[in-house]
Protein backbone atom coordinates (compact mmCIF):
# COMPACT_ATOMS: atom_id res chain seq x y z
CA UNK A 1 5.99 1.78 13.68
CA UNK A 2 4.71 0.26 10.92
CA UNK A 3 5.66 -3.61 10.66
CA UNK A 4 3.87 -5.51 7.96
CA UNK A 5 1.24 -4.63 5.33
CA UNK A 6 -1.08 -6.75 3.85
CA UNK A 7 -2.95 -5.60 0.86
CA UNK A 8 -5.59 -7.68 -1.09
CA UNK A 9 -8.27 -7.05 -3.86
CA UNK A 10 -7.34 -3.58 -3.67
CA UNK A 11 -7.50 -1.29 -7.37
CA UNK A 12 -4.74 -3.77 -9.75
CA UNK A 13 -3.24 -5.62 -6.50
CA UNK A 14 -4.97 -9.37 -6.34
CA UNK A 15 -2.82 -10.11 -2.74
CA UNK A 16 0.53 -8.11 -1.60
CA UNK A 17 2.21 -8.78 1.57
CA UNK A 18 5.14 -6.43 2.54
CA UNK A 19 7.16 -6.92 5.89
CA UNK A 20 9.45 -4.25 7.24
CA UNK A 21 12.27 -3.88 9.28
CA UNK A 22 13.04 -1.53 12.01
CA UNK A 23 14.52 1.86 11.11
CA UNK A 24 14.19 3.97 7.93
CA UNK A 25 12.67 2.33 4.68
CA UNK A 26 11.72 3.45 1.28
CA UNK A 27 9.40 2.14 -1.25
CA UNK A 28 11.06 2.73 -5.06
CA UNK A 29 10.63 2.40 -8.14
CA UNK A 30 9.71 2.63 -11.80
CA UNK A 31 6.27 4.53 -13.19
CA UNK A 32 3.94 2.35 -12.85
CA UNK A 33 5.10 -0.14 -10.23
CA UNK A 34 2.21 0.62 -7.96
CA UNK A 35 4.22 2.78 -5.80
CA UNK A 36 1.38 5.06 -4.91
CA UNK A 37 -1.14 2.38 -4.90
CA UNK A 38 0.90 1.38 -1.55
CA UNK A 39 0.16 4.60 -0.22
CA UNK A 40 -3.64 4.94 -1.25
CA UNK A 41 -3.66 1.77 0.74
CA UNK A 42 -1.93 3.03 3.75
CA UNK A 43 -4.33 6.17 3.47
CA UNK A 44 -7.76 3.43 3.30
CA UNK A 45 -6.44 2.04 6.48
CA UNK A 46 -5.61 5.13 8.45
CA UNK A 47 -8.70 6.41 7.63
CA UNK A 48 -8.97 8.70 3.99
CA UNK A 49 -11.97 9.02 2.27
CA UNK A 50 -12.14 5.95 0.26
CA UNK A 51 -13.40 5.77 -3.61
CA UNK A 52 -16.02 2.64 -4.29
CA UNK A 53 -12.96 2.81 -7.50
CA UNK A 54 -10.49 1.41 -5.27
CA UNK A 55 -11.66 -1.86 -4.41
């Protein structure tokens, strides 16, 4: 389970730090938020192919 995520100098996001809580969560909302920049982070860390555009 995933517990806290800590995100920094990654594409637009200087320093993020995201804590979660124990059963189902979801990450909304509007275009543009940075909603899949979360994700593309999550992806880095687990592994994906990275882009030298990302960082």
């Amino acid at each position: 389970m995933l517990r806290a995520l800590a995100i920094r100098d990654f594409t637009i996001i200087e320093r993020l730090e995201l804590e979660f809580e124990a059963g189902f969560g979801a990450i909304t909302g509007e275009t543009g938020a940075g909603k899949s920049i979360l994700v593309d982070a999550l992806a880095q860390l687990l592994g994906d192919r990275g882009d030298s555009t990302l960082v």
